[in-house]
Protein backbone atom coordinates (compact mmCIF):
# COMPACT_ATOMS: atom_id res chain seq x y z
CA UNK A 1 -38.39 53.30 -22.09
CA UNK A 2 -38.18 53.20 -25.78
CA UNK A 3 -34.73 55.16 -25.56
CA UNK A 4 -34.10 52.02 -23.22
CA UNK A 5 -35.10 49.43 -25.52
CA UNK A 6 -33.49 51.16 -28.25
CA UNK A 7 -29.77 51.47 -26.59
CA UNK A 8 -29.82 47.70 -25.64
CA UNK A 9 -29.88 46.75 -29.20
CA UNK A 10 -26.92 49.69 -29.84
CA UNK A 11 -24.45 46.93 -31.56
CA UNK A 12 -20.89 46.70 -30.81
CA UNK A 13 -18.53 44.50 -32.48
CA UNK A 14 -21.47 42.62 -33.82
CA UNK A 15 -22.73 41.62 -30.31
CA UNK A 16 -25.59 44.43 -29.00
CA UNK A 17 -25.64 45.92 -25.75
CA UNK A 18 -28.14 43.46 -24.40
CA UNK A 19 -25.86 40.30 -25.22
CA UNK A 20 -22.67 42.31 -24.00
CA UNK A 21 -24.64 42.33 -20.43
CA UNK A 22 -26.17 39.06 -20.77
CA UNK A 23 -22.44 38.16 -21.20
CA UNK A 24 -20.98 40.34 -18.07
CA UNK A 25 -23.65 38.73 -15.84
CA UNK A 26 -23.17 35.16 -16.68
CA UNK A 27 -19.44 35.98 -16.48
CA UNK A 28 -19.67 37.41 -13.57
CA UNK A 29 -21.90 35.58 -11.85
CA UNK A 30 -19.90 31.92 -12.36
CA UNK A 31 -16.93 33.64 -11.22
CA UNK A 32 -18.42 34.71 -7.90
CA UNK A 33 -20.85 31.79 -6.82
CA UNK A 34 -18.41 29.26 -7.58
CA UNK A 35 -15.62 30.63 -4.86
CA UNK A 36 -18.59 31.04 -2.40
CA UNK A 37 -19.42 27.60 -2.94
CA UNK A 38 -16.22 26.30 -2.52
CA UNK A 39 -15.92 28.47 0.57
CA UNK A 40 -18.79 27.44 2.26
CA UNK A 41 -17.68 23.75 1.84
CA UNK A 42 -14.38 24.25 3.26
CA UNK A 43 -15.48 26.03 6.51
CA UNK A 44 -18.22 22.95 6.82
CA UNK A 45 -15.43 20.69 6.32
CA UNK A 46 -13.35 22.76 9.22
CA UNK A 47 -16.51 22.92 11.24
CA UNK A 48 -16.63 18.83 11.46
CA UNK A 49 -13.49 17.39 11.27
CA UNK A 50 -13.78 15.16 13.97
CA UNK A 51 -16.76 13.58 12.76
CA UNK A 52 -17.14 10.41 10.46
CA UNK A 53 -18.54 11.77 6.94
CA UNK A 54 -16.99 10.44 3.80
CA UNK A 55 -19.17 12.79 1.40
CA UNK A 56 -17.97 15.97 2.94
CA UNK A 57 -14.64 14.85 2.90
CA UNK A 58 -14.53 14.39 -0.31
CA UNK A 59 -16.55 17.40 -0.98
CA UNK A 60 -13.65 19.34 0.79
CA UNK A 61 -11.09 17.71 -1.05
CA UNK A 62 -12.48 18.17 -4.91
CA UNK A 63 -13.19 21.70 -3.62
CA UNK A 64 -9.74 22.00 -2.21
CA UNK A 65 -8.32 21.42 -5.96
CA UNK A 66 -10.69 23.49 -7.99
CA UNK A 67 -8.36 25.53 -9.70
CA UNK A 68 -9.51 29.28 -10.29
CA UNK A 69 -8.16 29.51 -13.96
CA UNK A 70 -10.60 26.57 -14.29
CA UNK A 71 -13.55 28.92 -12.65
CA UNK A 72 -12.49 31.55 -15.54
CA UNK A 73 -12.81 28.92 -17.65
CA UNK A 74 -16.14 27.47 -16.95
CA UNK A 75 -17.44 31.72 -16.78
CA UNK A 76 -15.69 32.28 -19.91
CA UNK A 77 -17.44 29.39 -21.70
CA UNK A 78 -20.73 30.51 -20.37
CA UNK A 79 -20.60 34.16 -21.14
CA UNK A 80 -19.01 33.45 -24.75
CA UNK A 81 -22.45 31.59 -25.23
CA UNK A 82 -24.23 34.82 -24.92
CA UNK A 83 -21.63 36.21 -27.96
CA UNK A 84 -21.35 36.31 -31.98
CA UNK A 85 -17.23 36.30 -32.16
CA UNK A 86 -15.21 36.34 -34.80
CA UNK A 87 -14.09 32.40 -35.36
CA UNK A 88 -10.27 33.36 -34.65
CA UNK A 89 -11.37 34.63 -31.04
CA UNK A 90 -13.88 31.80 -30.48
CA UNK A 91 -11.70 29.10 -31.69
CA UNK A 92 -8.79 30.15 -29.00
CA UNK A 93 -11.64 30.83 -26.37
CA UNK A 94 -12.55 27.06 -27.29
CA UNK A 95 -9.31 25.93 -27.19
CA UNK A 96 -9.08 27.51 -23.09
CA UNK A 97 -12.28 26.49 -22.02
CA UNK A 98 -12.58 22.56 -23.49
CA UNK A 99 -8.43 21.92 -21.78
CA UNK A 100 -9.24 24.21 -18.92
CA UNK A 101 -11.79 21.68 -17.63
CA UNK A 102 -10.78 18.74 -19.03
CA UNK A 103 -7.90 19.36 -16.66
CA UNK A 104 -10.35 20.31 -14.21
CA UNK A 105 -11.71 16.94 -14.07
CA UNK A 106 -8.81 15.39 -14.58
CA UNK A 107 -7.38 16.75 -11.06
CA UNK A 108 -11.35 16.34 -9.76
CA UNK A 109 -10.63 12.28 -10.95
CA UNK A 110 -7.28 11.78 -9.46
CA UNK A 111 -8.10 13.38 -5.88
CA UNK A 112 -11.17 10.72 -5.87
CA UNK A 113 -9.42 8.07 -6.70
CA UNK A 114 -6.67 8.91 -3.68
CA UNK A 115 -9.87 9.46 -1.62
CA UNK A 116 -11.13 6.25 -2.52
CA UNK A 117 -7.41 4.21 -2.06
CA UNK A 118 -7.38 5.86 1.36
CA UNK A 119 -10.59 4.56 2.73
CA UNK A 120 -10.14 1.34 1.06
CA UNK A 121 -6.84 1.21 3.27
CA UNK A 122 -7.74 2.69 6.05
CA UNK A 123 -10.72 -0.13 6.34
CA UNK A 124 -7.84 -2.02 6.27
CA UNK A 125 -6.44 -1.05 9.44
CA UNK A 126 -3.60 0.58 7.65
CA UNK A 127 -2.10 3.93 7.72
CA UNK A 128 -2.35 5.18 4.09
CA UNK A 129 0.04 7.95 4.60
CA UNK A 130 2.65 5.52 5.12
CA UNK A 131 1.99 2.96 2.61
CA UNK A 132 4.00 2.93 -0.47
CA UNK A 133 1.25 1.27 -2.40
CA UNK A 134 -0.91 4.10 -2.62
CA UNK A 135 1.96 5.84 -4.46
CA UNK A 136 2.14 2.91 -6.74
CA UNK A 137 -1.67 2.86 -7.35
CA UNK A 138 -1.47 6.73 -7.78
CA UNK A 139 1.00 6.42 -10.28
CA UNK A 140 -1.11 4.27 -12.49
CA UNK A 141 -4.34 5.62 -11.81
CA UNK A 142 -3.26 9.55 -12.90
CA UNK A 143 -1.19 8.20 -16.06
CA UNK A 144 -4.78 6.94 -16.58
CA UNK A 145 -6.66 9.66 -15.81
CA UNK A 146 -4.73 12.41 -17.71
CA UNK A 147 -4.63 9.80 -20.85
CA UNK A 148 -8.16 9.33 -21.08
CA UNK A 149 -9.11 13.35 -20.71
CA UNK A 150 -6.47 14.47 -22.89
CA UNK A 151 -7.56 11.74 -25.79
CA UNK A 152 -11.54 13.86 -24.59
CA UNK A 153 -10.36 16.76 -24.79
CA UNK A 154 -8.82 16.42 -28.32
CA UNK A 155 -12.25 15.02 -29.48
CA UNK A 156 -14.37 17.87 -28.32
CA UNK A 157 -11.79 20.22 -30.45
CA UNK A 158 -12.69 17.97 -33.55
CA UNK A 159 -9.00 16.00 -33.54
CA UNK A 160 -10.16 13.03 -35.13
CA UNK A 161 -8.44 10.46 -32.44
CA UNK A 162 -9.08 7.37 -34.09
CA UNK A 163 -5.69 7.41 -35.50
CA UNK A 164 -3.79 8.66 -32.26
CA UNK A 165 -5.64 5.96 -30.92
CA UNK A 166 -4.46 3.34 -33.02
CA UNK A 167 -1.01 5.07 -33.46
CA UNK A 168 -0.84 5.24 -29.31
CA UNK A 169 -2.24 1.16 -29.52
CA UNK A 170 1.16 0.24 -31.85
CA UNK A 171 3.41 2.44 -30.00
CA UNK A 172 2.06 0.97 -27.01
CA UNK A 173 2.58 -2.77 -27.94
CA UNK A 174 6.62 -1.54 -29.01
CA UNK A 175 7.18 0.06 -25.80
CA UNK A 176 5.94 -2.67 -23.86
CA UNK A 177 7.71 -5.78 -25.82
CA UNK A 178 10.81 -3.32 -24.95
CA UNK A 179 10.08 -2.78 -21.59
CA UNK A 180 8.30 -5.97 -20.65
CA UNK A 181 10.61 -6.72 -17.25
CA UNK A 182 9.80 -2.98 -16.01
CA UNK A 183 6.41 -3.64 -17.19
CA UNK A 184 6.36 -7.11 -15.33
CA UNK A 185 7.63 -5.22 -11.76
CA UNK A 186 5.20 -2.90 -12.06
CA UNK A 187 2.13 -5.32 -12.30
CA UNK A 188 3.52 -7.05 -9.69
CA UNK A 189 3.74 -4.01 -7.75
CA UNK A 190 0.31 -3.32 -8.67
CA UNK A 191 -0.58 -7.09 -7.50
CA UNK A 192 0.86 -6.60 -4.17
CA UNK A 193 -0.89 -3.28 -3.09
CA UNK A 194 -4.49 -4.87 -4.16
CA UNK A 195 -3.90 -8.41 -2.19
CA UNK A 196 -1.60 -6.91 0.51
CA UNK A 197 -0.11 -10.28 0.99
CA UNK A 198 2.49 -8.48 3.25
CA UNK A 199 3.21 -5.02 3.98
CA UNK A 200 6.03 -2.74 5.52
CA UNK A 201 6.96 -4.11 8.67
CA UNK A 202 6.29 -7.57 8.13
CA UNK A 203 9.12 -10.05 8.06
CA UNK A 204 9.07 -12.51 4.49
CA UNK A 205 11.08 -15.29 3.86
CA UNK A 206 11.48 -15.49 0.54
CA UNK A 207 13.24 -18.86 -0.99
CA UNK A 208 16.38 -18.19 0.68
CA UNK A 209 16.09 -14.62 1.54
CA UNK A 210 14.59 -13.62 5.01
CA UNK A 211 14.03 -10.22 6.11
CA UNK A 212 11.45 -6.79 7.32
CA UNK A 213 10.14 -5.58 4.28
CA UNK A 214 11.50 -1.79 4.24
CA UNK A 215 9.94 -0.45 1.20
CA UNK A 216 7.50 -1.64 -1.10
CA UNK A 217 8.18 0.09 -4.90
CA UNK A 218 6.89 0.39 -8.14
CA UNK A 219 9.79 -2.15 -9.50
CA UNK A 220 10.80 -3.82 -6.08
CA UNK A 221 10.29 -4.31 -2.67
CA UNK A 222 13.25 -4.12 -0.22
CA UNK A 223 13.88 -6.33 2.66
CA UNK A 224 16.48 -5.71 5.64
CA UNK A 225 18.16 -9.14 6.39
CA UNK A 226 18.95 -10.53 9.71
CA UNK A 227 22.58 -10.13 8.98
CA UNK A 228 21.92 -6.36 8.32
CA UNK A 229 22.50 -5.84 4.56
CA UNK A 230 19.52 -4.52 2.42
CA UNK A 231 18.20 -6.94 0.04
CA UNK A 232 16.59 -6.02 -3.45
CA UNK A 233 13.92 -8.50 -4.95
CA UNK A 234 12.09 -7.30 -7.98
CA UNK A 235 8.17 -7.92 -7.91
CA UNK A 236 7.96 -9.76 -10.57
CA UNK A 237 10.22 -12.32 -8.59
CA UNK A 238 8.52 -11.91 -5.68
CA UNK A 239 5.33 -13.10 -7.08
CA UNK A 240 6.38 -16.03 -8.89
CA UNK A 241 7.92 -17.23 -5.21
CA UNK A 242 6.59 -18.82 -2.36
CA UNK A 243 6.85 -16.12 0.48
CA UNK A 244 6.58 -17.23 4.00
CA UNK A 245 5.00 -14.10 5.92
CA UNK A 246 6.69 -14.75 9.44
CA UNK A 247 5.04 -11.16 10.45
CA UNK A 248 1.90 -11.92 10.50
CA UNK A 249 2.27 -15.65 12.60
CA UNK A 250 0.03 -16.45 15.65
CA UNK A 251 2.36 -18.44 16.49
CA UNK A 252 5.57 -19.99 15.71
CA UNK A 253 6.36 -23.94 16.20
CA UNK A 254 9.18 -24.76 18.19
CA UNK A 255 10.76 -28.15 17.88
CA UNK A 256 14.42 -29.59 18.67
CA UNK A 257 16.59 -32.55 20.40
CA UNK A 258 18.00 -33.10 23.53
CA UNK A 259 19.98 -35.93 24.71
CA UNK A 260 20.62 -37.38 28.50
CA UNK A 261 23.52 -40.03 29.48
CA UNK A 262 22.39 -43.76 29.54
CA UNK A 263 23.88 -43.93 33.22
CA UNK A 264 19.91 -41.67 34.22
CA UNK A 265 17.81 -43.98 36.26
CA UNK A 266 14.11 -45.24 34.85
CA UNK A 267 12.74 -43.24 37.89
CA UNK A 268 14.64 -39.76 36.41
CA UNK A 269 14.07 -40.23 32.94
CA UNK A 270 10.63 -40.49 34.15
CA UNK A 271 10.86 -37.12 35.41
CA UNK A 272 12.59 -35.20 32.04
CA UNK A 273 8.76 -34.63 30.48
CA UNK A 274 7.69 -33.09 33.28
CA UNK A 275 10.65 -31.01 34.32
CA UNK A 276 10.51 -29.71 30.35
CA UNK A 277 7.01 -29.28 30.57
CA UNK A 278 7.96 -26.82 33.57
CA UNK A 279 10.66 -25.00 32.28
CA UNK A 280 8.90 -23.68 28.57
CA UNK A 281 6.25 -22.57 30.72
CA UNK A 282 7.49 -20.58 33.11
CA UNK A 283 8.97 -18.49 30.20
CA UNK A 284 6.02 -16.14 29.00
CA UNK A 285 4.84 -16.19 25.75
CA UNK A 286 5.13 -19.86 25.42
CA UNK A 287 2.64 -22.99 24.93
CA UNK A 288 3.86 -25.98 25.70
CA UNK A 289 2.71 -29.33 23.74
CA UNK A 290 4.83 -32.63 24.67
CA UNK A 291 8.44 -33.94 25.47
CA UNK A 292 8.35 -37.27 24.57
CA UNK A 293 11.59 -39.59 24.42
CA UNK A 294 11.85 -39.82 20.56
CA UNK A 295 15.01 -41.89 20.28
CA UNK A 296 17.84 -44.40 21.65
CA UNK A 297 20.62 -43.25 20.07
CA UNK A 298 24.19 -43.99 19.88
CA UNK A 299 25.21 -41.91 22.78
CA UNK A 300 22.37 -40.24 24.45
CA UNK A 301 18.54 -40.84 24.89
CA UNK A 302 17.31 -38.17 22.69
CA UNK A 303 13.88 -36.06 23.72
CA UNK A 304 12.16 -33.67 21.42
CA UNK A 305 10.53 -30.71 23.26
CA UNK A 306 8.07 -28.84 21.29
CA UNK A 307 5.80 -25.96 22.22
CA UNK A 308 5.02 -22.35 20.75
CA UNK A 309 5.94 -19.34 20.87
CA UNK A 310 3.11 -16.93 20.77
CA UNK A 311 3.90 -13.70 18.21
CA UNK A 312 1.97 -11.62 20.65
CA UNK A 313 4.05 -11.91 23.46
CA UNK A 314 6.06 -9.08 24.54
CA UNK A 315 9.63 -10.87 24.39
CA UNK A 316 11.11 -11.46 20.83
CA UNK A 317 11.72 -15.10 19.36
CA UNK A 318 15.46 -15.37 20.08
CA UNK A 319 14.97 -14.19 23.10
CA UNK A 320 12.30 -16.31 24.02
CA UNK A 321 14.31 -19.70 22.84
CA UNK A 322 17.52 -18.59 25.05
CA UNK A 323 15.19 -18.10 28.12
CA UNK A 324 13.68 -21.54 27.21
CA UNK A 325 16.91 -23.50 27.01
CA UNK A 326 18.37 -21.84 29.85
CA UNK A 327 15.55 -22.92 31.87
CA UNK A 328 15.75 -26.06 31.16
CA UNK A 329 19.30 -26.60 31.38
CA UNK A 330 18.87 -25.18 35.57
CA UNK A 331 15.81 -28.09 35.97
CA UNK A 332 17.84 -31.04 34.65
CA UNK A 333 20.91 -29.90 36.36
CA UNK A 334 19.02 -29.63 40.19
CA UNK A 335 17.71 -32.66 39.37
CA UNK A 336 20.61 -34.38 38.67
CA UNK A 337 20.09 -35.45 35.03
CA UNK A 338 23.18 -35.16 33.23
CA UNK A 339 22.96 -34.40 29.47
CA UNK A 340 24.82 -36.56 27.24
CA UNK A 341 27.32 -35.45 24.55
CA UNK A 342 29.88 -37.76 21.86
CA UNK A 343 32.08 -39.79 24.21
CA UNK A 344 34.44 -42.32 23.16
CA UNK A 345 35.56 -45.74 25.49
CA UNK A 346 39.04 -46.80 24.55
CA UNK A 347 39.69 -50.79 26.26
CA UNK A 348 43.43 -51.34 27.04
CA UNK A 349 44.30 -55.15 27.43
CA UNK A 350 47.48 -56.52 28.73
CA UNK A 351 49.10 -58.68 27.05
């Protein structure tokens, strides 16, 4: 026992045996329960991916990106504990550990916040995958995240920060005075995924641009027109507009003039209401709302159908309004109401 005692203390390179092994088995130990704890969390993940548990999710994905240089980090930092090194050694082992997990939580940070921008979305009814604002939000929130651990990091080394700080503070303001239009688009971009005032698929009219939003970037959003051509608004731009989101319209009000000859009898112009009343709704998708006789013009007695056309219904807009007027047209003319159009009376007298 005492030859026991006596061989632990045996010291090599100023460490003795006894803190060598202390070492080894910290060392070791880190390196091998922290894979069998990420293991076991993956196969539980596996084991109930059908099932609703945002925890274990996320416990999968922060275990998903635990990088094993960062597990010979963390077992490094705990075995050197156990150690007397010499300061060249422990300052470079310092240096590994303190950036090895500073990135570790860095990565650990940025898959939360994608976590949490997912679920926020897919509350939403949207399909994250698809959205272009989580890219944008992404974007921001890692420039963030690797920022603030690298500015840690540096600390925990003793870099006094306080003047990268304040040297990274003036930079800043240069770079942005500089940049201030990019910088304005990307706010705005930033703006637009938070309120989701419209995303891709809706159609926007914008002043006197109208399109389906395409793609939704980090310095504009891009609309197809109705004439085809793609159309480029910055965000910035967007924002200070008034956008008209057709997309997301219950329904959409209908309203135009008609005229009829003044040769119709009282008894048929009686009818025309009706008749119109008929026609919109025997197109689906429609609600009809009144016909009245709105004016006695020059050359026609003008009516003014309106109804709506229901954003739900199965047949498109334009198509909708051509089945509408076509209907119409076939119930005036097999009722013998004639519509009126500019005519012109020329009188000859004799002399």
């Amino acid at each position: 026992m005492d030859n026991l005692l006596r061989l632990l203390e045996t010291t090599w390179l100023d460490n003795s045996l006894r803190a060598w092994l202390l070492a080894a088995a910290a060392f070791g130990a880190t390196f091998l329960v922290m894979p069998f704890v990420r293991g076991r969390i993956r196969a539980l993940r596996r084991k109930r991916d059908h099932t609703d548990s945002p925890a274990l999710d996320l416990l999968g994905r922060l275990a998903d990106r635990t990088s094993r240089l960062v597990m010979l980090s963390i077992a490094l930092y705990l075995a050197h504990k156990q150690l007397v090194l010499p300061d060249a050694i422990a300052r470079i082992l310092q240096v590994v550990i303190v950036f090895g997990i500073a990135v570790q939580f860095a990565l650990w940070a940025a898959t939360a916040l994608r976590f949490a921008i997912e679920r926020y979305y897919t509350r939403g009814g949207e399909e994250a995958s698809t959205s272009p604002a989580v890219g944008v939000l992404m974007f921001v929130g890692q420039v963030v995240i690797w920022a603030l651990f690298s500015l840690l990091a540096l600390d925990n080394l003793g870099v006094n920060i306080t003047a990268l700080v304040a040297g990274m503070g003036v930079g800043g303001i240069a770079i942005a005075l500089a940049v201030q239009t990019v910088l304005g688009d990307l706010f705005g971009s930033m703006s637009i995924a938070l309120d989701k005032p419209f995303v891709v698929g809706d159609h926007l009219r914008i002043d006197d641009v109208e399109g389906t939003v395409e793609y939704i970037g980090i310095k504009s959003t891009r609309l197809r027109s109705l004439t085809g051509e793609q159309v480029i608004v910055a965000n910035a731009d967007v924002l200070k507009s008034r956008v008209r989101n057709l997309g997301r319209m219950a329904e959409r009000r209908v309203l135009f003039r008609f005229g009829v000859t003044y040769e119709t009898s009282p008894d048929k112009l009686e009818q025309v209401g009706e008749l119109v009343r008929k026609a919109v709704e025997s197109v689906p998708g429609t609600r009809f709302l009144q016909c009245p006789l709105i004016s006695l013009a020059a050359d026609s007695l003008e009516f003014e159908p309106l109804f709506f056309w229901r954003a739900d219904s199965s047949k498109g807009y334009g198509v909708t309004i051509g089945e509408v007027n076509k209907a119409i047209f076939r119930a005036l003319s097999e009722a013998g109401i004639s519509f009126a159009y500019p005519t012109r009376r020329l009188l000859m007298e004799q002399a």
